[in-house]
N, C-alpha and C. Protein backbone atom coordinates (compact mmCIF):
# COMPACT_ATOMS: atom_id res chain seq x y z
N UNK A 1 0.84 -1.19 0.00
CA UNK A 1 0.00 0.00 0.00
C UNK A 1 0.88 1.24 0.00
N UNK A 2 0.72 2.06 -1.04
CA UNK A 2 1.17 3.56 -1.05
C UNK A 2 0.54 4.61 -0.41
N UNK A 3 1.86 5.23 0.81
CA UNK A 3 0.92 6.70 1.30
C UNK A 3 1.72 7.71 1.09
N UNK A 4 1.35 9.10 0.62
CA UNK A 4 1.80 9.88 0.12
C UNK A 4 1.72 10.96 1.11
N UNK A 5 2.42 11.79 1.51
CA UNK A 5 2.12 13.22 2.37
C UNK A 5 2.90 14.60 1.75
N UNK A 6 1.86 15.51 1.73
CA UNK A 6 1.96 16.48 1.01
C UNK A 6 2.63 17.20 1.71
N UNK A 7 3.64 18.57 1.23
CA UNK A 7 4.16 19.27 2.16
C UNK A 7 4.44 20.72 1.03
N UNK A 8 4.74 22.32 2.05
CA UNK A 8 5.08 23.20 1.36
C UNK A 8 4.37 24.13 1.60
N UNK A 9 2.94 23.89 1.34
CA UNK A 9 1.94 24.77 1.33
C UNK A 9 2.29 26.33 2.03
N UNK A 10 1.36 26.79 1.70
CA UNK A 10 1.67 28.32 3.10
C UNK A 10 1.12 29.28 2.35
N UNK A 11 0.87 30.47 2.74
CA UNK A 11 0.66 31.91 2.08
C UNK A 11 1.92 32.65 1.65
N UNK A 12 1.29 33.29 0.69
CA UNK A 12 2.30 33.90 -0.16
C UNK A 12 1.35 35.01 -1.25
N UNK A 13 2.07 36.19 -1.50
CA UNK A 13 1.60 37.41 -2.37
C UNK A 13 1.55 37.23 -3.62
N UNK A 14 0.43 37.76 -4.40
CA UNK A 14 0.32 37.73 -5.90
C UNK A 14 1.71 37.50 -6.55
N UNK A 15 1.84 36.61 -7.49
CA UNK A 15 2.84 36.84 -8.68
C UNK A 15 4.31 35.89 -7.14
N UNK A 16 3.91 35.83 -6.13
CA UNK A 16 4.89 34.49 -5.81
C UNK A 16 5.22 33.52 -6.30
N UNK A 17 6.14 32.61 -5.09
CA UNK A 17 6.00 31.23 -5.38
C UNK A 17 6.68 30.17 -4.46
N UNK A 18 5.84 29.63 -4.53
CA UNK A 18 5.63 27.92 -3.99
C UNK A 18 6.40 26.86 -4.33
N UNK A 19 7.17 25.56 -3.52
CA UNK A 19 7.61 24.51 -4.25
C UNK A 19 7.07 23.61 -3.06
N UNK A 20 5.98 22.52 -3.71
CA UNK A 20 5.32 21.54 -3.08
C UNK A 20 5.98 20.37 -2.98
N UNK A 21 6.04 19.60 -2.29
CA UNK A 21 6.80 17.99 -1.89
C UNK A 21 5.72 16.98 -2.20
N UNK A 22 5.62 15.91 -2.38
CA UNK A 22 5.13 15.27 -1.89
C UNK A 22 5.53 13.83 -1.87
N UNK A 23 5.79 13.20 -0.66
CA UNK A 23 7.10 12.09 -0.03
C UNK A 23 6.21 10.46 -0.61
N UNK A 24 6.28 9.41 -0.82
CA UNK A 24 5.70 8.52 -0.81
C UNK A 24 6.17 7.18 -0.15
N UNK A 25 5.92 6.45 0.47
CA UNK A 25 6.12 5.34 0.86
C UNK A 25 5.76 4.10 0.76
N UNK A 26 5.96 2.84 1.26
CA UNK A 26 4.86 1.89 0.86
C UNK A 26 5.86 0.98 0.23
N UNK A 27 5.71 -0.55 0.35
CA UNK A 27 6.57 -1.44 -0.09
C UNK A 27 6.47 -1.43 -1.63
N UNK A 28 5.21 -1.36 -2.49
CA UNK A 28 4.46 -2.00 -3.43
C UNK A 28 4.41 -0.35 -4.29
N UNK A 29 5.30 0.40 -3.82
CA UNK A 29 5.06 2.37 -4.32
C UNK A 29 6.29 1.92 -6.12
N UNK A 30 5.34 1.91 -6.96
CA UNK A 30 5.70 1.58 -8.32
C UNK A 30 4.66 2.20 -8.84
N UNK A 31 4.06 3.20 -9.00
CA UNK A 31 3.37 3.75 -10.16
C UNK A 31 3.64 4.47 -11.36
N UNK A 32 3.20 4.14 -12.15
CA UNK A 32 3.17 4.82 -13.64
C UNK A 32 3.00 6.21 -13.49
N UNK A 33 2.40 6.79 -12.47
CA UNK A 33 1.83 8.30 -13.25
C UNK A 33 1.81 8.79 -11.83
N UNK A 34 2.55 10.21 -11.30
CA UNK A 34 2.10 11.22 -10.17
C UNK A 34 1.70 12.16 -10.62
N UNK A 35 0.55 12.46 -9.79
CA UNK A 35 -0.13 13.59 -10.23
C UNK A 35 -0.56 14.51 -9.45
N UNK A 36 -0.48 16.06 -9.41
CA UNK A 36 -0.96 17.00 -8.12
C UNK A 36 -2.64 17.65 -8.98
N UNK A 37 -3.09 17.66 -7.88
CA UNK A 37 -4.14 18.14 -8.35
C UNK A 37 -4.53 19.19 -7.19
N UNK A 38 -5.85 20.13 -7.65
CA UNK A 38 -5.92 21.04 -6.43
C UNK A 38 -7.69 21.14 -6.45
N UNK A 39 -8.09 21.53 -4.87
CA UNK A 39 -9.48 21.84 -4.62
C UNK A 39 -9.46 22.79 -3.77
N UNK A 40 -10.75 24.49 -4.40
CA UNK A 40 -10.80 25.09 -4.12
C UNK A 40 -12.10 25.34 -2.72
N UNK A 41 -12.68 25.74 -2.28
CA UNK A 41 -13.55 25.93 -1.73
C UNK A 41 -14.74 25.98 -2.66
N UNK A 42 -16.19 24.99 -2.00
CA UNK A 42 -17.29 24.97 -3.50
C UNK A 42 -17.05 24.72 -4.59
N UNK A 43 -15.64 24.04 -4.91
CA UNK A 43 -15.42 23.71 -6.52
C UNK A 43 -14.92 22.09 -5.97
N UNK A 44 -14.54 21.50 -7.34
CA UNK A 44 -14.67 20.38 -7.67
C UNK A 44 -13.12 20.22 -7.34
N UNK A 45 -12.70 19.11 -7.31
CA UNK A 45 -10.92 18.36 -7.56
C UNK A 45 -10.81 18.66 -8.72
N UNK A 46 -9.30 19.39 -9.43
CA UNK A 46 -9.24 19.31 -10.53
C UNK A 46 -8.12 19.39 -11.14
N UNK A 47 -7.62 18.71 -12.00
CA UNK A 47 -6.17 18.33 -12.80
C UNK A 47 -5.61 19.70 -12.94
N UNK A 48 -3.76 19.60 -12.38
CA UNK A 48 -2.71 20.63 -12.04
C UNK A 48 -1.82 19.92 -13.05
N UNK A 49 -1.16 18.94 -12.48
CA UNK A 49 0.36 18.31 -13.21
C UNK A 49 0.74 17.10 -13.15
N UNK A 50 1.06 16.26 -14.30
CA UNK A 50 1.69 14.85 -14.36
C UNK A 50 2.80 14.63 -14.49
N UNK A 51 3.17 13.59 -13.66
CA UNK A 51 4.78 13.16 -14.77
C UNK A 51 4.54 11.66 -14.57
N UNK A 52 5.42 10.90 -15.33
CA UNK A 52 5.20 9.43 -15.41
C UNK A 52 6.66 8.63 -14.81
N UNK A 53 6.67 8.05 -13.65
CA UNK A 53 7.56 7.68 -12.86
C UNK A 53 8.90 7.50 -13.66
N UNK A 54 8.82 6.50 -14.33
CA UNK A 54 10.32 5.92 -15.42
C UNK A 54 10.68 6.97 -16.32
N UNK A 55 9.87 7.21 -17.28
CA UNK A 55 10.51 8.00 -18.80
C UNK A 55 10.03 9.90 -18.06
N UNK A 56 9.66 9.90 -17.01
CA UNK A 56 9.76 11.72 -16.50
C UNK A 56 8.85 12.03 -17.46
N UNK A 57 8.09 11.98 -18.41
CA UNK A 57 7.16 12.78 -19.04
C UNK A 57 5.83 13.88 -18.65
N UNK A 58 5.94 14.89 -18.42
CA UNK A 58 4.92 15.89 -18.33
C UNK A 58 3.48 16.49 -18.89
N UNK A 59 3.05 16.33 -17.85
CA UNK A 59 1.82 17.44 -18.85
C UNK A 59 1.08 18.25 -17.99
N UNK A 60 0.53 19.05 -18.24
CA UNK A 60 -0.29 20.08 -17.01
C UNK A 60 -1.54 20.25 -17.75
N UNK A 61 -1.91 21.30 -16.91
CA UNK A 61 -3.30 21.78 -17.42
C UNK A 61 -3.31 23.24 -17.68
N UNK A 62 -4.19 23.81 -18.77
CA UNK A 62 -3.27 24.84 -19.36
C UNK A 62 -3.86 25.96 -18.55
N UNK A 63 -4.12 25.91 -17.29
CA UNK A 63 -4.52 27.05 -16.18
C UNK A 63 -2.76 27.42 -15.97
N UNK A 64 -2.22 26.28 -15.59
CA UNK A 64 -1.04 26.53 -14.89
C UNK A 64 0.19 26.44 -15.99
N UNK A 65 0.15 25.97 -17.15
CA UNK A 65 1.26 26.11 -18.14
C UNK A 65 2.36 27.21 -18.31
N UNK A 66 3.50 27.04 -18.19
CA UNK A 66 4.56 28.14 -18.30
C UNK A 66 4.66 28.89 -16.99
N UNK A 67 3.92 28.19 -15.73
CA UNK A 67 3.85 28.79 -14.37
C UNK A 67 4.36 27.52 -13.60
N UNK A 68 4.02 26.70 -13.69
CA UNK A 68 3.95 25.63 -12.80
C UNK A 68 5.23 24.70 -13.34
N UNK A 69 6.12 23.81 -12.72
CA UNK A 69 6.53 22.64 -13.10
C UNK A 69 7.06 21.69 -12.10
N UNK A 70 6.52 20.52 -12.80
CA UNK A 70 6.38 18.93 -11.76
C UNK A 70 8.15 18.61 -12.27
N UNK A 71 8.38 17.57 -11.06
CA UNK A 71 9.59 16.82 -11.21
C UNK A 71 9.46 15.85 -10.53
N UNK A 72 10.55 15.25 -10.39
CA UNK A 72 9.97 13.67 -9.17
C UNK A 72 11.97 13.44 -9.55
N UNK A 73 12.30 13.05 -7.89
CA UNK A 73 13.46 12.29 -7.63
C UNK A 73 13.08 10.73 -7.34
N UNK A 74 13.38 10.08 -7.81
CA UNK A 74 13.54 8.66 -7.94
C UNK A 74 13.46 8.34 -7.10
N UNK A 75 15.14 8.36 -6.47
CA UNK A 75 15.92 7.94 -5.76
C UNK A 75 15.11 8.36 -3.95
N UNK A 76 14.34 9.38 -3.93
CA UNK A 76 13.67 10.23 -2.49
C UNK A 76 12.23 9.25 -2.54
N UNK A 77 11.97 8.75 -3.97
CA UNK A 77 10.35 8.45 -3.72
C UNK A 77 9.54 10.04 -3.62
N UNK A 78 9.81 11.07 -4.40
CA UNK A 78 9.45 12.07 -3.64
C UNK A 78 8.77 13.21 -5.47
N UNK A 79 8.19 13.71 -5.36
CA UNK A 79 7.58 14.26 -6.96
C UNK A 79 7.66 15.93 -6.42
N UNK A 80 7.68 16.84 -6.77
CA UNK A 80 8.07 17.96 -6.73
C UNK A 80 6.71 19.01 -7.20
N UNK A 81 6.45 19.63 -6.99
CA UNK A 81 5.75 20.64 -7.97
C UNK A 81 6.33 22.28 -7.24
N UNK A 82 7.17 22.96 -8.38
CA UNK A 82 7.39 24.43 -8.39
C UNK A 82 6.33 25.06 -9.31
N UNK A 83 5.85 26.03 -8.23
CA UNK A 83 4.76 26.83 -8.61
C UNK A 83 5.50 28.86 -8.79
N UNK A 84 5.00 29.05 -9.72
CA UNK A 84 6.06 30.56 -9.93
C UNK A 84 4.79 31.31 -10.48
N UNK A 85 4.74 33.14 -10.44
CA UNK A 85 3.61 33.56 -11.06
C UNK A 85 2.70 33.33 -10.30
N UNK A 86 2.39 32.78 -8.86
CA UNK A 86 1.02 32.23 -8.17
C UNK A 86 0.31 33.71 -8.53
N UNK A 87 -1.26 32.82 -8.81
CA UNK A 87 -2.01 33.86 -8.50
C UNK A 87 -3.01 33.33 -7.53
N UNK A 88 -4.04 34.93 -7.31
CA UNK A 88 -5.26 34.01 -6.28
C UNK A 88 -5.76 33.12 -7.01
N UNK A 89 -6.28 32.96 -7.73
CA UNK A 89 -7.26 31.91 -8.55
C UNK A 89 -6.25 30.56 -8.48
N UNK A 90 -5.31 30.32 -8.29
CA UNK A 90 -4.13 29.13 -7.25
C UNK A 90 -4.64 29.00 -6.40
N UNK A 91 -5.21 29.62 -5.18
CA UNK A 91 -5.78 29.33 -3.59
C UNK A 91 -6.34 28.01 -3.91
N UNK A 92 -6.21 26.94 -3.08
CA UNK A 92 -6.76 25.98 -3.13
C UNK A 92 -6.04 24.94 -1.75
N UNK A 93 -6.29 23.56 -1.89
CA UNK A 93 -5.48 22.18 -1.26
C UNK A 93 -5.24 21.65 -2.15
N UNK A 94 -3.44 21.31 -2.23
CA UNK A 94 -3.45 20.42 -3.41
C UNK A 94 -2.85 19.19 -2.40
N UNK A 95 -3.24 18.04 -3.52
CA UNK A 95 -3.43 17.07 -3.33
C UNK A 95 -2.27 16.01 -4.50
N UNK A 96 -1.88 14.94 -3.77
CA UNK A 96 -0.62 14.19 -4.79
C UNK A 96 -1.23 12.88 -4.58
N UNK A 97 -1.33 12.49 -6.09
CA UNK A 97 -2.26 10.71 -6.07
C UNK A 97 -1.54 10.18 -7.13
N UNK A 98 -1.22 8.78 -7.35
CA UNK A 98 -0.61 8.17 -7.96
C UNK A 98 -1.78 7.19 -8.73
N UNK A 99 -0.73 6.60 -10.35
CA UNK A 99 -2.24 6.03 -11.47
C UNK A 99 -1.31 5.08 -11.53
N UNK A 100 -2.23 3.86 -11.68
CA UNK A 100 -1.04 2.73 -12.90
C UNK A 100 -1.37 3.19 -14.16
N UNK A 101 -1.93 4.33 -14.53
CA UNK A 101 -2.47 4.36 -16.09
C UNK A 101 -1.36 5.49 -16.60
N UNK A 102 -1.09 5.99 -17.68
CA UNK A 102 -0.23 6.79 -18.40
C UNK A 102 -1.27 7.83 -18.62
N UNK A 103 -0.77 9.04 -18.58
CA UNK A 103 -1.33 10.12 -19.22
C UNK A 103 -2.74 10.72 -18.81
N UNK A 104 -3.14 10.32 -17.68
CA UNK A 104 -4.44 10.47 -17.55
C UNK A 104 -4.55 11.82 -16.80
N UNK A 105 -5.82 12.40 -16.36
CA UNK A 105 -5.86 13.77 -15.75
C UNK A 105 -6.98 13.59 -15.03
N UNK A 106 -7.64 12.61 -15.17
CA UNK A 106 -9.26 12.74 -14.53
C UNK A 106 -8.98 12.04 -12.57
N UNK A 107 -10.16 12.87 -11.74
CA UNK A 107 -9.33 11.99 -10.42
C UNK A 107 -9.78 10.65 -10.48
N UNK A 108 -10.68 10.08 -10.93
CA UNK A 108 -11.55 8.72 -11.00
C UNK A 108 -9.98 7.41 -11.47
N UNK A 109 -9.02 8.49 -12.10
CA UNK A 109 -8.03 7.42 -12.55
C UNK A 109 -6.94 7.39 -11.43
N UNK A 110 -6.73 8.54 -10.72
CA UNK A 110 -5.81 8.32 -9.50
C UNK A 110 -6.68 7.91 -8.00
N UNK A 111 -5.34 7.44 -7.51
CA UNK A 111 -5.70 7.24 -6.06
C UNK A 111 -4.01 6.67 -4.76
N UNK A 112 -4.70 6.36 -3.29
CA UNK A 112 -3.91 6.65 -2.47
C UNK A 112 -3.30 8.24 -2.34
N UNK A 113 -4.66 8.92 -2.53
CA UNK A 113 -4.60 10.42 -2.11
C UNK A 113 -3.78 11.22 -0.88
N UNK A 114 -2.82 11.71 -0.92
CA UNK A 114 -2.62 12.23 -0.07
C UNK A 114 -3.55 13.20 1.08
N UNK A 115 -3.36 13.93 2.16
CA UNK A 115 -3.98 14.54 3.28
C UNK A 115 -4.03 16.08 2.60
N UNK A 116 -3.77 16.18 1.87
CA UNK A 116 -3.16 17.72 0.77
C UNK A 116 -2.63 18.31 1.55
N UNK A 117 -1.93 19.82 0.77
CA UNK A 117 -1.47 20.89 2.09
C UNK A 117 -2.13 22.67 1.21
N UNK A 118 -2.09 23.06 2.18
CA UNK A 118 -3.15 24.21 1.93
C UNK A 118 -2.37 25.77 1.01
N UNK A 119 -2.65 26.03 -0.18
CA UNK A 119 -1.87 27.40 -0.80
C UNK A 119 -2.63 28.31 -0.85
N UNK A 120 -2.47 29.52 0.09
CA UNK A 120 -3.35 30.68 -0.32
C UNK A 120 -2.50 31.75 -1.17
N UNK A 121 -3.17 32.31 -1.94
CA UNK A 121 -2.50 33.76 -2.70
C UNK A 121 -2.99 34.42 -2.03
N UNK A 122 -2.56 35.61 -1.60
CA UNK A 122 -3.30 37.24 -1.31
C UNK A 122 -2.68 38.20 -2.22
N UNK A 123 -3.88 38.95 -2.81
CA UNK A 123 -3.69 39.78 -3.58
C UNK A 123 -3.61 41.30 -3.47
């Protein structure tokens, strides 16, 4: 079983920035795909950033494109997300879940959700 714990979070001013952790553990922690995702207050969970454990491949969602970028150390068990440019419409909990599937963005395909950690912008 894989558990993941999120870390980083905090407040920070328009046009900041953020670099999120998130650690994983677990004997059986081999997934294809990490993914951060974020939930705002009254809104839904919704796709931030991928990468795919072995070949590092990326993709985001084009809210955060040319602002945001995922990484993942191997060797830590550990996936990265640097956030630059925050704005408020960023305020949210993000959240780090792992897929056996490639390429996916929807949450129905991830899981072993992390506890998230909390990013506010003030503007």
């Amino acid at each position: 079983q894989v558990q993941l714990v999120e870390s980083g979070g905090g407040l920070v001013q328009d046009g900041g920035s953020l670099r999120l952790s998130c650690a994983a553990s677990g004997r059986t922690f081999s997934p294809n795909t990490l993914g951060w995702f974020r939930q705002a207050p009254g809104k839904e969970r919704e796709f931030v950033a991928a990468i795919t454990w072995i070949g590092g491949s990326t993709y985001y969602a084009d809210s955060v494109k040319g602002r945001f970028t995922i990484s993942r150390d191997n060797a830590k068990n550990t996936v990265y997300l640097q956030m630059n440019s925050l704005k408020p419409e960023d305020t949210a909990v993000y959240y780090c879940a792992v897929s056996p599937r490639f390429f996916v963005r929807t949450v129905r395909d991830f899981g072993s959700w992390g506890p998230g950690t909390q990013v506010t912008v003030s503007s």
